[in-house]
Every structure is written in structure tokens, then in C-alpha cells.
C-alpha atoms as a PDB file:
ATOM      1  CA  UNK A   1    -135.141 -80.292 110.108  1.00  0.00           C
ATOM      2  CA  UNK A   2    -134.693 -76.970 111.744  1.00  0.00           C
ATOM      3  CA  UNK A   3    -131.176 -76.700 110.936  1.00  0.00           C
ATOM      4  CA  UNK A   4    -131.761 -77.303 107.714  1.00  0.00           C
ATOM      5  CA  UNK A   5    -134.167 -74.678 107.051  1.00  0.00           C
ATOM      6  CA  UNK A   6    -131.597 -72.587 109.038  1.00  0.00           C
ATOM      7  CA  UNK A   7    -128.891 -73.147 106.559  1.00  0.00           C
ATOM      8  CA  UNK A   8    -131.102 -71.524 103.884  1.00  0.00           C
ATOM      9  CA  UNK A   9    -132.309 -68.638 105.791  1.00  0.00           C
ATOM     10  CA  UNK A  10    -130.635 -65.560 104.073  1.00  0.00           C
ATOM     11  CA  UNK A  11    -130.341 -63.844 108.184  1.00  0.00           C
ATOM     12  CA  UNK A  12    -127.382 -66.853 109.208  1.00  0.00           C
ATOM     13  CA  UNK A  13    -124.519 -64.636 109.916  1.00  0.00           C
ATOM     14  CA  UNK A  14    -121.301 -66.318 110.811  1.00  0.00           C
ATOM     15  CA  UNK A  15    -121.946 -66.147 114.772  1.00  0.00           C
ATOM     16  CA  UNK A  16    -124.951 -67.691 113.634  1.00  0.00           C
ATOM     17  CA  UNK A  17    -123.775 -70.689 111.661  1.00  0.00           C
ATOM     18  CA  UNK A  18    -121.428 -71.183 114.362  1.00  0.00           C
ATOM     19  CA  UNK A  19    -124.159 -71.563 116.991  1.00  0.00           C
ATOM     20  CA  UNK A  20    -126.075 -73.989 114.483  1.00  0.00           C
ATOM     21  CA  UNK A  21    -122.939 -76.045 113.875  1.00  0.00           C
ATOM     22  CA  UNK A  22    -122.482 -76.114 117.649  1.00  0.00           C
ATOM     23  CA  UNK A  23    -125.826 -77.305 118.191  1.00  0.00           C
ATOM     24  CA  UNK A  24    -125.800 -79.791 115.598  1.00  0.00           C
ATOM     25  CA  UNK A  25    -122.677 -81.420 117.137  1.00  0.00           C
ATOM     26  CA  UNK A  26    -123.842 -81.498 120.693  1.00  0.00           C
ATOM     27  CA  UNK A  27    -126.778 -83.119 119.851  1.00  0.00           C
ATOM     28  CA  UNK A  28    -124.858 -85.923 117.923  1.00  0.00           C
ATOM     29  CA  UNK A  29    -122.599 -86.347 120.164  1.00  0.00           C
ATOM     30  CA  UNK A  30    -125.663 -86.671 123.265  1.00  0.00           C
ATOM     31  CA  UNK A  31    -127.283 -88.947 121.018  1.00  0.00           C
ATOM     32  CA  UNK A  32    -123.959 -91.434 120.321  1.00  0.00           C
ATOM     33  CA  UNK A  33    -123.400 -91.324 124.326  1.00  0.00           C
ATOM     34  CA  UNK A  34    -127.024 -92.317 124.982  1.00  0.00           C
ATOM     35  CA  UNK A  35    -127.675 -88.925 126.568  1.00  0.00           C
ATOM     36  CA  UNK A  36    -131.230 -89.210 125.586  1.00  0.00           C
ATOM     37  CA  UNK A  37    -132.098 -85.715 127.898  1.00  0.00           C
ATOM     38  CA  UNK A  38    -129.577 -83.574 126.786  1.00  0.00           C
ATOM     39  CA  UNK A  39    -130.309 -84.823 123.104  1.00  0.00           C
ATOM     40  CA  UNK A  40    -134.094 -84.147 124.389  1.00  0.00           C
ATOM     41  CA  UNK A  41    -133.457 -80.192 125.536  1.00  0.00           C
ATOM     42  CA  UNK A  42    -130.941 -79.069 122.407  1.00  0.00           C
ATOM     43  CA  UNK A  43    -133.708 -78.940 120.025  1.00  0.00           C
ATOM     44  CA  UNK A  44    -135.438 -76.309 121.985  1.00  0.00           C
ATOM     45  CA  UNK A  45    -131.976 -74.602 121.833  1.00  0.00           C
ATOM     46  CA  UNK A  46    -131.892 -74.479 117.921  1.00  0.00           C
ATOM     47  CA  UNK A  47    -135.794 -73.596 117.872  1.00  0.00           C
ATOM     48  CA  UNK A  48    -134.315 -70.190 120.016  1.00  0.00           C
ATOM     49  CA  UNK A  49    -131.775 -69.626 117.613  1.00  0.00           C
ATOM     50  CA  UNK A  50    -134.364 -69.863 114.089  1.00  0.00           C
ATOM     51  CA  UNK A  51    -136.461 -67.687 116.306  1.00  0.00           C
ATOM     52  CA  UNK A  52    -133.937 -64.883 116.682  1.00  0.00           C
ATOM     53  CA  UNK A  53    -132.510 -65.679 112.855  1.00  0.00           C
ATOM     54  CA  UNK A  54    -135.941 -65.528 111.475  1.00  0.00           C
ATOM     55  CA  UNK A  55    -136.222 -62.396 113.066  1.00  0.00           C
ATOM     56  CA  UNK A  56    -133.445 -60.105 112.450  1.00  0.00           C
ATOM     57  CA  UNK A  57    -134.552 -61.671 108.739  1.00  0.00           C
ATOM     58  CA  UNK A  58    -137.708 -59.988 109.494  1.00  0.00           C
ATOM     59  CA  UNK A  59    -136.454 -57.071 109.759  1.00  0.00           C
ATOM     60  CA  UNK A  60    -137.483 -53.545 111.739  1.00  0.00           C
ATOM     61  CA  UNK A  61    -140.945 -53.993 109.658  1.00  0.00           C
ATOM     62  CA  UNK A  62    -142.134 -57.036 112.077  1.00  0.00           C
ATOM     63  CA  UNK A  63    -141.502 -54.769 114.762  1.00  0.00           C
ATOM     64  CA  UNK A  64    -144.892 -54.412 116.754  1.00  0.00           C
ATOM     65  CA  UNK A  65    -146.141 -51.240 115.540  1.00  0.00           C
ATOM     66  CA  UNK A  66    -147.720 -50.432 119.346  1.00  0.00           C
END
């Protein structure tokens, strides 16, 4: 689900995509091996990666204003 919503975000640069992709494939591959924790841990991964998309998306104007 998360990469999918990262595919759409307008922010996915092509270091970006490249990450997701990367992701995506280690967690397939963990989860054909029957790596059930590294499949388990990669999530949080791509979670870190919409978080720093979703902000450069944001822009200077989500900046905390403190």
C-alpha cells in the first residue's frame, strides 16, 4: 500500500523511485525465501522513505515556523 501511494506522489524523484523499487524487491524476495524478519523490518524502511517524499512535497511551507 505505501508504495503505491508513493508512485503517485508528485515529490518521487528518480533517486526516489529507485529506493522504492529497491524496497519493493527486497521485500519480495525476503518473503519468497521465508525471511519473515527481514520482510518484517523493510516496511518501516519504505514508511522512512514516504516520510521524507511527502516532505520535500511539502515543501519549505511545512517548515516549523519556530
Amino acid at each position: 500500500m505505501i508504495a503505491r501511494s508513493l508512485r503517485r506522489c508528485a515529490a518521487l524523484d528518480a533517486y526516489a523511485r529507485a529506493d522504492l523499487d529497491y524496497l519493493h524487491g527486497r521485500i519480495s524476495m525476503a518473503l519468497d525465501l521465508g525471511h519473515r524478519r527481514t520482510a518484517h523490518h523493510e516496511p518501516a524502511r519504505l514508511r522512512e522513505l514516504e516520510t521524507e517524499v511527502r516532505a520535500r512535497h511539502a515543501g519549505p511551507e511545512a517548515a516549523d515556523p519556530a
